[in-house]
N, C-alpha and C. Protein backbone atom coordinates (compact mmCIF):
# COMPACT_ATOMS: atom_id res chain seq x y z
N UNK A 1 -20.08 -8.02 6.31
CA UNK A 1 -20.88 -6.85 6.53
C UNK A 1 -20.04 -5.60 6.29
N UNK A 2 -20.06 -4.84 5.26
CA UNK A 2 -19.71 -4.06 4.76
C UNK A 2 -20.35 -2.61 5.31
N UNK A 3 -19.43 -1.64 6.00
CA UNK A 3 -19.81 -0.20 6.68
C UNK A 3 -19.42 0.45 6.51
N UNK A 4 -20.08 1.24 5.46
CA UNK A 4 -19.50 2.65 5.33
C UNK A 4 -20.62 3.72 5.71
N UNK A 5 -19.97 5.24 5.57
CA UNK A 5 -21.87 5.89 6.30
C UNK A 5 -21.80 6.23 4.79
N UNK A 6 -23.01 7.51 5.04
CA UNK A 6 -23.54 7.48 3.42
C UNK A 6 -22.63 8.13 3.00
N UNK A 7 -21.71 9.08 3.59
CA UNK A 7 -20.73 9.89 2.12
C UNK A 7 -20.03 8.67 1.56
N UNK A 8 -20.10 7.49 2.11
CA UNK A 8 -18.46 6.54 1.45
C UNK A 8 -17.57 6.79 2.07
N UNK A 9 -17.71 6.92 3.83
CA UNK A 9 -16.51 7.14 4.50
C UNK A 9 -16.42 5.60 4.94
N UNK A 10 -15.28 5.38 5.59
CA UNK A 10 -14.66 3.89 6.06
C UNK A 10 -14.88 4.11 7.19
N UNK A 11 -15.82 3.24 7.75
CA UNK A 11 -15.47 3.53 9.55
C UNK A 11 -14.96 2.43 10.29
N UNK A 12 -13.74 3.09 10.89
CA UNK A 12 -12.64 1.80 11.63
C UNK A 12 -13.12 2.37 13.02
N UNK A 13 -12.97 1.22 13.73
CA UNK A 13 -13.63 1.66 15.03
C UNK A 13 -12.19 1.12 15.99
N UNK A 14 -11.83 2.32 16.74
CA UNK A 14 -10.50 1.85 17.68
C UNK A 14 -11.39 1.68 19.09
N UNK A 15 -10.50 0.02 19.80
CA UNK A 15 -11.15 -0.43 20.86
C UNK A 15 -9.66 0.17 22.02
N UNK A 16 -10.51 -0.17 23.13
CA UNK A 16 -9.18 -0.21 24.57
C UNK A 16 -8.38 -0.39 24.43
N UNK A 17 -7.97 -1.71 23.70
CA UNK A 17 -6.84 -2.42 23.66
C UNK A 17 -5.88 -1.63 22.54
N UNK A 18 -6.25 -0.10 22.02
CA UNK A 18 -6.04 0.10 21.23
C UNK A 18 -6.20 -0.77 19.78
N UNK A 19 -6.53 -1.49 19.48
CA UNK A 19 -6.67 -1.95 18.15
C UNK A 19 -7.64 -1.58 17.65
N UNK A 20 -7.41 -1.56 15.82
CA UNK A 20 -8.25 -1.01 15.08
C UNK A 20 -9.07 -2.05 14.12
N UNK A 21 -10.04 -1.16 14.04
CA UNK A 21 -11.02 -2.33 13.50
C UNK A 21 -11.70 -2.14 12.10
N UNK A 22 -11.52 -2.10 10.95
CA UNK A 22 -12.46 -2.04 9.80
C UNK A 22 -13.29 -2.32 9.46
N UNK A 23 -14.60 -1.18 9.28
CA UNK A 23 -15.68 -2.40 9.64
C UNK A 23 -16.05 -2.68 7.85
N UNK A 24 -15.24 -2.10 6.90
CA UNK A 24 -15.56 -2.17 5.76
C UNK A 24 -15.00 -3.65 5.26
N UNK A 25 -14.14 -3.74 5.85
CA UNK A 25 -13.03 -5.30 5.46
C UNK A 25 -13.43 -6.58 6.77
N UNK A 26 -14.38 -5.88 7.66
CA UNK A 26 -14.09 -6.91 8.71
C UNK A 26 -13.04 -7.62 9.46
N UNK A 27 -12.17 -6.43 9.27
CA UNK A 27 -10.79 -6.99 9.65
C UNK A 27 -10.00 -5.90 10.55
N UNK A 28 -9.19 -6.47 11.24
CA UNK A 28 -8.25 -5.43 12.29
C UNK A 28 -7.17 -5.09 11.86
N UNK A 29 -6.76 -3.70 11.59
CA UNK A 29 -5.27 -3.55 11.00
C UNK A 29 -4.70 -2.33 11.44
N UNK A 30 -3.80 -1.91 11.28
CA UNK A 30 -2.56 -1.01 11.97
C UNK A 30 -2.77 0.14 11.64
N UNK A 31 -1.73 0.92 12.15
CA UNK A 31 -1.60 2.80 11.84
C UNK A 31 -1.42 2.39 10.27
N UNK A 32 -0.15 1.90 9.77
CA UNK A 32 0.04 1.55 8.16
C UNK A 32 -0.45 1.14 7.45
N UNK A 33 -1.84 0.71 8.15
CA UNK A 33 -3.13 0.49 6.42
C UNK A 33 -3.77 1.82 6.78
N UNK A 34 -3.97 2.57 7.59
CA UNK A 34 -4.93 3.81 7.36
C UNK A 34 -3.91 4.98 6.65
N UNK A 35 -2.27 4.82 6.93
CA UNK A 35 -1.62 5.74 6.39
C UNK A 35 -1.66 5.17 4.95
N UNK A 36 -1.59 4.20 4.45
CA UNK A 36 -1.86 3.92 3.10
C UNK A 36 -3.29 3.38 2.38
N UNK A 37 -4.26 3.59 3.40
CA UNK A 37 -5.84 4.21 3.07
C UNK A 37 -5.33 5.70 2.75
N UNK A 38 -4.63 6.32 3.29
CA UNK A 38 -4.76 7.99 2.79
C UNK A 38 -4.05 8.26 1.84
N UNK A 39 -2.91 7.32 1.47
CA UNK A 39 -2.28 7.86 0.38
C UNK A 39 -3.15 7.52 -1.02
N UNK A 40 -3.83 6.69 -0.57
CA UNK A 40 -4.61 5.83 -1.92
C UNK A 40 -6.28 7.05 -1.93
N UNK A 41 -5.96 7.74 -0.94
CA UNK A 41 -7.03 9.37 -1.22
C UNK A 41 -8.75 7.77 -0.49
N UNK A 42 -8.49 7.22 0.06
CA UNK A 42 -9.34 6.50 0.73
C UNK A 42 -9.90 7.06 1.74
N UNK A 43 -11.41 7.86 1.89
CA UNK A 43 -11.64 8.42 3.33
C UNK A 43 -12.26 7.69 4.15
N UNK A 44 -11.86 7.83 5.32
CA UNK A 44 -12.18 7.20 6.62
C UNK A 44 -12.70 7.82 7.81
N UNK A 45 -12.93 7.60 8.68
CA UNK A 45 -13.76 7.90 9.93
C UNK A 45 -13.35 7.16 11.36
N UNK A 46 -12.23 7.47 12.04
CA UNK A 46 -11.95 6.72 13.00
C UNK A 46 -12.81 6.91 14.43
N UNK A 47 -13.81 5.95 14.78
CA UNK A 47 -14.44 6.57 15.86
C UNK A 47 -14.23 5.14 17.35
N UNK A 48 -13.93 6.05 18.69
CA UNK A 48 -13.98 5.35 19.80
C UNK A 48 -15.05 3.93 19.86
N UNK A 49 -14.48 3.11 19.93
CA UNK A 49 -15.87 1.43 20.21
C UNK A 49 -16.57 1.61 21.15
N UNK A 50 -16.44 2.11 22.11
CA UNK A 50 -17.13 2.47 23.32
C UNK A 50 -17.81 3.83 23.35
N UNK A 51 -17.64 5.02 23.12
CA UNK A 51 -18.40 6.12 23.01
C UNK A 51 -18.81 7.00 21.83
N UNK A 52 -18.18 6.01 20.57
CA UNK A 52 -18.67 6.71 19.44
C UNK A 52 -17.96 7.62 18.97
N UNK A 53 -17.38 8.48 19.56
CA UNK A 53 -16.69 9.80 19.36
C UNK A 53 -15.59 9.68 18.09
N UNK A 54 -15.52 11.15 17.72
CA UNK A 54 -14.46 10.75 16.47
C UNK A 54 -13.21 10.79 16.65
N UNK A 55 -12.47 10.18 16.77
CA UNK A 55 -11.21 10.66 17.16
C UNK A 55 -9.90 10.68 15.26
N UNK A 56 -10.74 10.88 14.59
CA UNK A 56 -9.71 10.71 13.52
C UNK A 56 -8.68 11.55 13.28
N UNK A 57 -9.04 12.90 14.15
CA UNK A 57 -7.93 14.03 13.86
C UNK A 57 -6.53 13.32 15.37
N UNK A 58 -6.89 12.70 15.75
CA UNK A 58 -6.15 12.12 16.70
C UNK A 58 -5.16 11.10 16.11
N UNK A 59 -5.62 9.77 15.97
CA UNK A 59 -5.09 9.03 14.89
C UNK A 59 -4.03 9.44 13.67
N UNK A 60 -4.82 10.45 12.89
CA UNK A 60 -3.83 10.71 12.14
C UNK A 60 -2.84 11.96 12.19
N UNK A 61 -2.96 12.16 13.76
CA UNK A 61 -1.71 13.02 14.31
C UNK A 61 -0.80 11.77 14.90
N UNK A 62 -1.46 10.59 15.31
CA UNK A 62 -0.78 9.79 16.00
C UNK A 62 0.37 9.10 14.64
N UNK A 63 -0.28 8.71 12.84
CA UNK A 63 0.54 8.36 11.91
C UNK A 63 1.61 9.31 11.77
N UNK A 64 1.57 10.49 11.98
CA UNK A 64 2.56 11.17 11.61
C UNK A 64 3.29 11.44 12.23
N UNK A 65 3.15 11.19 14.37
CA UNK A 65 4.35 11.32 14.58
C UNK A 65 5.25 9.87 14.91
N UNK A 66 4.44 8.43 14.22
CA UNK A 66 5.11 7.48 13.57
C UNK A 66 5.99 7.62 13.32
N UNK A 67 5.56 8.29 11.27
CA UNK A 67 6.34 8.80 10.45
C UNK A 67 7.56 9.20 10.48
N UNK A 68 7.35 10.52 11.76
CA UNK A 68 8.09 11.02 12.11
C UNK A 68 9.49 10.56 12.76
N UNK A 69 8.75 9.57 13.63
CA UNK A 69 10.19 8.84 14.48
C UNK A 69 10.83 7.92 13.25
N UNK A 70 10.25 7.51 12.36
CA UNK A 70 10.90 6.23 11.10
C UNK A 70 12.37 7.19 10.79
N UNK A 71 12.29 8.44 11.19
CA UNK A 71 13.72 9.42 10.21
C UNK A 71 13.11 9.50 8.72
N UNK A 72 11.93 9.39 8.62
CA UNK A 72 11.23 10.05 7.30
C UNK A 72 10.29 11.63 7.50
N UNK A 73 11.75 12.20 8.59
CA UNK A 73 11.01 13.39 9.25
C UNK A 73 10.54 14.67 7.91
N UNK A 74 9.44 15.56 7.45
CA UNK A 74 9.06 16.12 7.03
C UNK A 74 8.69 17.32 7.38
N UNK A 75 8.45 17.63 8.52
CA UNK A 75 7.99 18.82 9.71
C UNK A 75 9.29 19.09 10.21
N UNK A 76 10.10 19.97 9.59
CA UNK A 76 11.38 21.22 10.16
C UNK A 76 11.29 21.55 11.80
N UNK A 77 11.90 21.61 12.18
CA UNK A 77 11.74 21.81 13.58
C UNK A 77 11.05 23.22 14.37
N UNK A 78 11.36 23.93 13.22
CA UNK A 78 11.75 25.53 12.93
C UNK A 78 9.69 25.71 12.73
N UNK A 79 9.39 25.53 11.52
CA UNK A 79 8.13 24.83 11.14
C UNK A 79 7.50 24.09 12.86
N UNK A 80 7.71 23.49 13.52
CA UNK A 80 6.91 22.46 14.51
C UNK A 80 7.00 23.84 15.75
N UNK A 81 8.26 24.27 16.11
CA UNK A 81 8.29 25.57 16.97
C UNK A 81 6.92 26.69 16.68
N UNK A 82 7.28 26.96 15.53
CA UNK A 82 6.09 27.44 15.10
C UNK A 82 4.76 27.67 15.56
N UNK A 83 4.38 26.18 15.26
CA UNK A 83 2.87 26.04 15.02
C UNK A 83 2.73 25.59 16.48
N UNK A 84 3.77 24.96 17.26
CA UNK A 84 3.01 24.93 18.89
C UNK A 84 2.97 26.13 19.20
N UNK A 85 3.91 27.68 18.76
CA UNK A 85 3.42 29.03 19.25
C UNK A 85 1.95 29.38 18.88
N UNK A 86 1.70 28.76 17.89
CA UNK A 86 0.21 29.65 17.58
C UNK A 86 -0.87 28.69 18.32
N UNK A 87 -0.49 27.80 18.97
CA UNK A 87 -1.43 27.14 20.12
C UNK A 87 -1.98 28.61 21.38
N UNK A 88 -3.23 28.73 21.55
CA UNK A 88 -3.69 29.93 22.29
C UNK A 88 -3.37 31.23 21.85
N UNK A 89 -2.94 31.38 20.45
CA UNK A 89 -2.62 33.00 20.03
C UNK A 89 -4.27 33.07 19.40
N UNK A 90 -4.27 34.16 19.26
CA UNK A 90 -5.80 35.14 18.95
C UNK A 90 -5.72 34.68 17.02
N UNK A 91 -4.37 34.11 16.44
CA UNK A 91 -5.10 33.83 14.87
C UNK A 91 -5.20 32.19 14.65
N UNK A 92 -5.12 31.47 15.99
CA UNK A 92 -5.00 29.99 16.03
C UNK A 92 -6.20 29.12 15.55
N UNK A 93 -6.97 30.34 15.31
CA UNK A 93 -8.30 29.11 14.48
C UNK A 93 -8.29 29.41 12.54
N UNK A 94 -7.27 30.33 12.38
CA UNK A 94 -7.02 30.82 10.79
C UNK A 94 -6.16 29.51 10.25
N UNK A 95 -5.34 29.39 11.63
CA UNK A 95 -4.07 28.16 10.81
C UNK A 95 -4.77 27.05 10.03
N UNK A 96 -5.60 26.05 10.82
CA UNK A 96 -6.15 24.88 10.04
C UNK A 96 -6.33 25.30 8.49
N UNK A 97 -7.26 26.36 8.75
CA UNK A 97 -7.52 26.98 6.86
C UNK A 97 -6.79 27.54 6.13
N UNK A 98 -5.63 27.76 6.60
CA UNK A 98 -4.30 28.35 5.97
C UNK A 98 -3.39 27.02 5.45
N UNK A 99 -3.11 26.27 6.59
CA UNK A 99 -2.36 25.44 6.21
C UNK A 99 -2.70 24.39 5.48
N UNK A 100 -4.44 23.84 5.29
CA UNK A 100 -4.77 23.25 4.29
C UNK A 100 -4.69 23.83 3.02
N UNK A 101 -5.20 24.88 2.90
CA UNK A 101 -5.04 26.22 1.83
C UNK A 101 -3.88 25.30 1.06
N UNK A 102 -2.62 26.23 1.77
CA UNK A 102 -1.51 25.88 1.28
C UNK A 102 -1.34 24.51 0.86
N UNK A 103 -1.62 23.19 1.32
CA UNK A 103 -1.30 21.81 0.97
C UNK A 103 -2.41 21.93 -0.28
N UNK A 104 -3.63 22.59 -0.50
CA UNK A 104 -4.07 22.22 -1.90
C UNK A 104 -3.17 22.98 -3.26
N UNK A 105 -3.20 23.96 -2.81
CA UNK A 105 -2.17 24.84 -3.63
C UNK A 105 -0.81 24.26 -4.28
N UNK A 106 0.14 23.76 -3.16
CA UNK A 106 1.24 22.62 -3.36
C UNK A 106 1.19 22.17 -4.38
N UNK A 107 -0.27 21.14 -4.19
CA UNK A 107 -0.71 19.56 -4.95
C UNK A 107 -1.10 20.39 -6.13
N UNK A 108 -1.51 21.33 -6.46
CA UNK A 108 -2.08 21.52 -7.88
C UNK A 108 -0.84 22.23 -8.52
N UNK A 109 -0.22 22.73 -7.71
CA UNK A 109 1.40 23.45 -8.53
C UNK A 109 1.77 22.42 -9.13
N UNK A 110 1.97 21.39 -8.10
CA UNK A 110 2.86 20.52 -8.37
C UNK A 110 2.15 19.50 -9.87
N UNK A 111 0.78 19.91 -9.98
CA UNK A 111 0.40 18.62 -11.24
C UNK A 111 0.34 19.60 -12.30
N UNK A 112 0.26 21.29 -12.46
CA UNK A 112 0.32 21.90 -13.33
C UNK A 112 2.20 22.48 -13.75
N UNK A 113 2.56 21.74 -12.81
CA UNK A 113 4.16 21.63 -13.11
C UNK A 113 4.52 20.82 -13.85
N UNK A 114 4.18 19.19 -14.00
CA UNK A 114 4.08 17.81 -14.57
C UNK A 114 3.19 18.31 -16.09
N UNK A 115 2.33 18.82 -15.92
CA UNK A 115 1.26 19.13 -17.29
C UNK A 115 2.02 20.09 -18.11
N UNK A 116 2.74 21.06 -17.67
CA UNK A 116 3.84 21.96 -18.15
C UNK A 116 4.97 21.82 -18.73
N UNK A 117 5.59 20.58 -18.40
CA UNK A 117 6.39 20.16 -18.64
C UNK A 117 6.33 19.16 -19.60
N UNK A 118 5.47 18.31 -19.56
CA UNK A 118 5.14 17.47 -20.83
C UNK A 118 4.91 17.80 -22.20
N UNK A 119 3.68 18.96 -21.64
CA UNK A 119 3.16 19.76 -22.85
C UNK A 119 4.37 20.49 -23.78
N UNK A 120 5.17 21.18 -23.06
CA UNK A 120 5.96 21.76 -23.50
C UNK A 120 7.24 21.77 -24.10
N UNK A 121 7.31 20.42 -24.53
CA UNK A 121 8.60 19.42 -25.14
C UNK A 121 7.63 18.35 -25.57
N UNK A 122 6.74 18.00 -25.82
CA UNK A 122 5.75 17.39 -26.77
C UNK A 122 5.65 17.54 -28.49
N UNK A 123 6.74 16.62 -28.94
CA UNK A 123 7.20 16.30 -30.43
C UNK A 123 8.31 17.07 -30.94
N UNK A 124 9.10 17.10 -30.12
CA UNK A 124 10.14 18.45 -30.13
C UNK A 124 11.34 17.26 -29.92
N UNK A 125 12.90 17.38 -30.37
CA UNK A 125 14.28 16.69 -29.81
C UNK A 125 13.90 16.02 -28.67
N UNK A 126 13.74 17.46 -27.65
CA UNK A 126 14.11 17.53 -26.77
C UNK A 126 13.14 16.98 -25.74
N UNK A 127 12.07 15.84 -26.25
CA UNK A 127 10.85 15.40 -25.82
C UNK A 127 11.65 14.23 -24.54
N UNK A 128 12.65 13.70 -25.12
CA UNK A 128 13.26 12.29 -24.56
C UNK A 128 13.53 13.34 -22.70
N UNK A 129 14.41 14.02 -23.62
CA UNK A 129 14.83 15.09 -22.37
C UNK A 129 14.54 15.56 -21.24
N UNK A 130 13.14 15.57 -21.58
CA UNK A 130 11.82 16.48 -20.36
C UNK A 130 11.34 15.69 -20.06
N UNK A 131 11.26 13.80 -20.94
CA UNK A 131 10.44 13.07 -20.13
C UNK A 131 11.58 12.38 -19.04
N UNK A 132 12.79 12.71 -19.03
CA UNK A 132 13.62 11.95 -17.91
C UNK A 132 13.70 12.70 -17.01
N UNK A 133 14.01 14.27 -17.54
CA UNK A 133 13.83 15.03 -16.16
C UNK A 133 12.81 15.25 -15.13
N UNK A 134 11.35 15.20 -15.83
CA UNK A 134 10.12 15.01 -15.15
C UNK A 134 10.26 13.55 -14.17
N UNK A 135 10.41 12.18 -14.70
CA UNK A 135 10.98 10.87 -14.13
C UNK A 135 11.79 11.68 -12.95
N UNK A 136 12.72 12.32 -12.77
CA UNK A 136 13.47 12.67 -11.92
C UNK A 136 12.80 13.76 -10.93
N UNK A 137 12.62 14.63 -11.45
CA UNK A 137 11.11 15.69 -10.73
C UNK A 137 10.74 14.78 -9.81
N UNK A 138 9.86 13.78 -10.59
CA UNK A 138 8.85 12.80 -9.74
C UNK A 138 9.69 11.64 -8.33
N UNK A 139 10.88 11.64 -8.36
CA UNK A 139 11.55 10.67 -8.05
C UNK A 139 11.96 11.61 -6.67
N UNK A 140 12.28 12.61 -6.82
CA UNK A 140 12.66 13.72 -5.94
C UNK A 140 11.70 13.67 -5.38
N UNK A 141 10.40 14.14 -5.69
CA UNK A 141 9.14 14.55 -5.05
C UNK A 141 8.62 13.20 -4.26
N UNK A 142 8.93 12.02 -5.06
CA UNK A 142 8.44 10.61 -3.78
C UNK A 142 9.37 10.33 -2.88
N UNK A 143 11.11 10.72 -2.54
CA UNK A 143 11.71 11.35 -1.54
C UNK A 143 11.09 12.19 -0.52
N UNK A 144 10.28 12.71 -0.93
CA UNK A 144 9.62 13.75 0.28
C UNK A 144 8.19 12.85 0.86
N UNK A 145 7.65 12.47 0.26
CA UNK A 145 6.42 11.37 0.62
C UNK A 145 7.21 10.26 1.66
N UNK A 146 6.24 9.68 2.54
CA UNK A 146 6.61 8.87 3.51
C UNK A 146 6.30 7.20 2.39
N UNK A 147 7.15 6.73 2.64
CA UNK A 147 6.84 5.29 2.29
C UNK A 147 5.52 4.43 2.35
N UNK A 148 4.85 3.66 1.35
CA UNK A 148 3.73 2.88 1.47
C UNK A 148 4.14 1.88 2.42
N UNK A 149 3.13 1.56 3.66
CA UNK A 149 2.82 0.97 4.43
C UNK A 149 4.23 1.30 5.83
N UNK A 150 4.68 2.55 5.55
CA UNK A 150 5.65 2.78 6.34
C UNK A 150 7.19 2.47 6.48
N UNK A 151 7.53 1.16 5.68
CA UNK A 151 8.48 0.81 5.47
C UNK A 151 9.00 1.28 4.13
N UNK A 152 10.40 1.74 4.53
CA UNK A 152 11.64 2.82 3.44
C UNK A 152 11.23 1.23 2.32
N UNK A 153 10.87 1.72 1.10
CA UNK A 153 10.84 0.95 -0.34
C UNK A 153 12.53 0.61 -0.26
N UNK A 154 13.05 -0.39 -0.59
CA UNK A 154 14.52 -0.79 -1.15
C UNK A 154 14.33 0.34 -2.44
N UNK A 155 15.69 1.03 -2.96
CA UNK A 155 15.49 1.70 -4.01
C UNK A 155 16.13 0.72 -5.40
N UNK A 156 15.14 1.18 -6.04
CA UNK A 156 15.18 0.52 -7.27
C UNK A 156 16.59 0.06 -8.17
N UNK A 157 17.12 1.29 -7.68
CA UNK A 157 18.89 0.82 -8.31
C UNK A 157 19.87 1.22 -7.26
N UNK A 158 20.68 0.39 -7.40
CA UNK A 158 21.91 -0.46 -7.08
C UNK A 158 23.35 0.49 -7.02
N UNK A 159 24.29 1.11 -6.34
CA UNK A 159 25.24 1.45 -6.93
C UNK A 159 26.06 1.16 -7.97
N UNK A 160 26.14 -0.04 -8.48
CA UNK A 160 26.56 -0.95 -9.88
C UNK A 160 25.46 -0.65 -10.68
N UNK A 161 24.13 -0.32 -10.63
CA UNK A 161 23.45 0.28 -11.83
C UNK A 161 23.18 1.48 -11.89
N UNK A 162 23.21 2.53 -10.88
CA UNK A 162 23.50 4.08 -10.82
C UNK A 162 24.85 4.37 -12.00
N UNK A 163 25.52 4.05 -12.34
CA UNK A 163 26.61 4.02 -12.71
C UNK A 163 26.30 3.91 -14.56
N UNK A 164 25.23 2.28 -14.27
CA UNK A 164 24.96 2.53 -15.71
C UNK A 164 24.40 3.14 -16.20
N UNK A 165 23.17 3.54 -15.03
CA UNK A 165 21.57 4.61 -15.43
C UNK A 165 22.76 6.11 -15.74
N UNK A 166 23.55 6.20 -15.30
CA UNK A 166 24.63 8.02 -15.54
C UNK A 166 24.89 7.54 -17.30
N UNK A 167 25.63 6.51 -17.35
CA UNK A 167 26.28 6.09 -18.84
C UNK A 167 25.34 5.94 -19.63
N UNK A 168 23.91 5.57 -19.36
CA UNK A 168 23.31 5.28 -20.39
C UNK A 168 22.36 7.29 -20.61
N UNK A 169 22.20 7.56 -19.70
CA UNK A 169 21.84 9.21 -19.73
C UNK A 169 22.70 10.05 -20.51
N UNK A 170 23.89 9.45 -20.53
CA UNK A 170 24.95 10.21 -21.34
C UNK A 170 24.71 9.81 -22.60
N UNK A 171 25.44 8.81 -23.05
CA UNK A 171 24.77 8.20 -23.78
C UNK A 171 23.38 8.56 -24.91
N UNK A 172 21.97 8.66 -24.20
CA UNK A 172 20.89 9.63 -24.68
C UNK A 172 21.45 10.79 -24.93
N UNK A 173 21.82 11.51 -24.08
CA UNK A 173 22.29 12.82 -24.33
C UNK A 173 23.15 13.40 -25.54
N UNK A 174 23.63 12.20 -25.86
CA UNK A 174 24.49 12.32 -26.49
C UNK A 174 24.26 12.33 -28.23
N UNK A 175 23.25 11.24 -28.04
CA UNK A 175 23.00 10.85 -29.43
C UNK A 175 21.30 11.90 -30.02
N UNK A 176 20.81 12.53 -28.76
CA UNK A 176 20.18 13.61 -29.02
C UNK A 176 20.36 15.04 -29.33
N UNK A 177 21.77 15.74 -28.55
CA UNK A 177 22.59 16.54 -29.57
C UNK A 177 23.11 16.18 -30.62
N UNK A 178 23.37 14.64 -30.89
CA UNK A 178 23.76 14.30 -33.05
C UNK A 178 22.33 14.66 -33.30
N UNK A 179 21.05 14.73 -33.01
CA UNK A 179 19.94 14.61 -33.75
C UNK A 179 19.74 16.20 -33.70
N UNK A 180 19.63 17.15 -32.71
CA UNK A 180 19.99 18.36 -33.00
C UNK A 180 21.22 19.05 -34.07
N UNK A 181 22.43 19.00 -34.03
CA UNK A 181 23.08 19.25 -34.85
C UNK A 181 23.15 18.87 -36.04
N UNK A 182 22.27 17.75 -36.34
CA UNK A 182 21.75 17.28 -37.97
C UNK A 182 20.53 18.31 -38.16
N UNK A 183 19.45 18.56 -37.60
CA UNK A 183 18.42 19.30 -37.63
C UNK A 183 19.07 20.91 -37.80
N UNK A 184 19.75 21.31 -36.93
CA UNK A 184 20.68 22.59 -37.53
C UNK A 184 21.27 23.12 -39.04
């Protein structure tokens, strides 16, 4: 039995016992499938088993200060001081729409940064160039993202292959200034 309401939201229903319940999967699962329901842009609806109520802005204050304790901290301290001051100040109902504001703004910098960068070394030397540094852009930027399903990913290379990924970058680098200085 498959439940979603009509927008296509997911509704997980949390019981007493705290556990969560999907009613789309028929199945019970953790803070780390709804934090990676959100990364996968999956919307959901977390509501009380017993009174209905929504508690999803709860929940996913509860994933983040998870997150938070994993040492995949993201929220500056400086930043968290902050925003408990504007708890009872006279502009404390502007923040929500400010600070989403800002997180859409981010996300579209950040993909007209990627579109900018492609475009703009597209059939050129220096194409190899912009597509490793972008690779690296992107590699930086999933450093700042919390891990799928919460657990730190093993990283892909090795100190014995960091070493080669530098030599073989050189390497490129290298044999792409011979292709410039022939083009000169």
């Amino acid at each position: 039995m498959k439940k979603q309401n009509a927008d296509g939201i997911v509704i997980i229903k949390k019981y007493a016992n705290r556990r969560l319940y999907n009613t789309e999967t028929s199945s019970y699962i953790t803070l780390d499938h709804l934090a990676t329901m959100t990364r996968e842009g999956r919307d959901f609806k977390v509501v009380d088993a017993k009174t209905d109520d929504d508690i999803t802005h709860n929940v996913l204050t509860q994933i983040i200060m998870e997150e938070e304790s994993r040492g995949q901290t993201m929220l500056p301290v400086s930043f968290l001081r902050q925003l408990i001051a504007m708890y009872g100040d006279s502009m404390q109902s502007m923040v929500p729409g400010y600070l989403e504001a800002s997180m859409d703004s981010f996300r579209r910098n950040q993909e007209q940064f990627k579109s900018a960068v492609e475009g703009a070394f597209a059939h050129s030397p220096f194409a190899e160039i912009a597509k490793r540094n972008l690779q690296m852009f992107e590699a930086a930027a999933q450093a700042f993202q919390p891990p799928v399903g919460g657990v730190a990913a093993p990283s892909p290379t090795t100190a014995g292959s960091k070493d080669d990924e530098i030599a073989a970058l050189k390497a490129e680098m290298a044999r792409l200034q011979d292709k410039v200085a022939k083009l000169g």
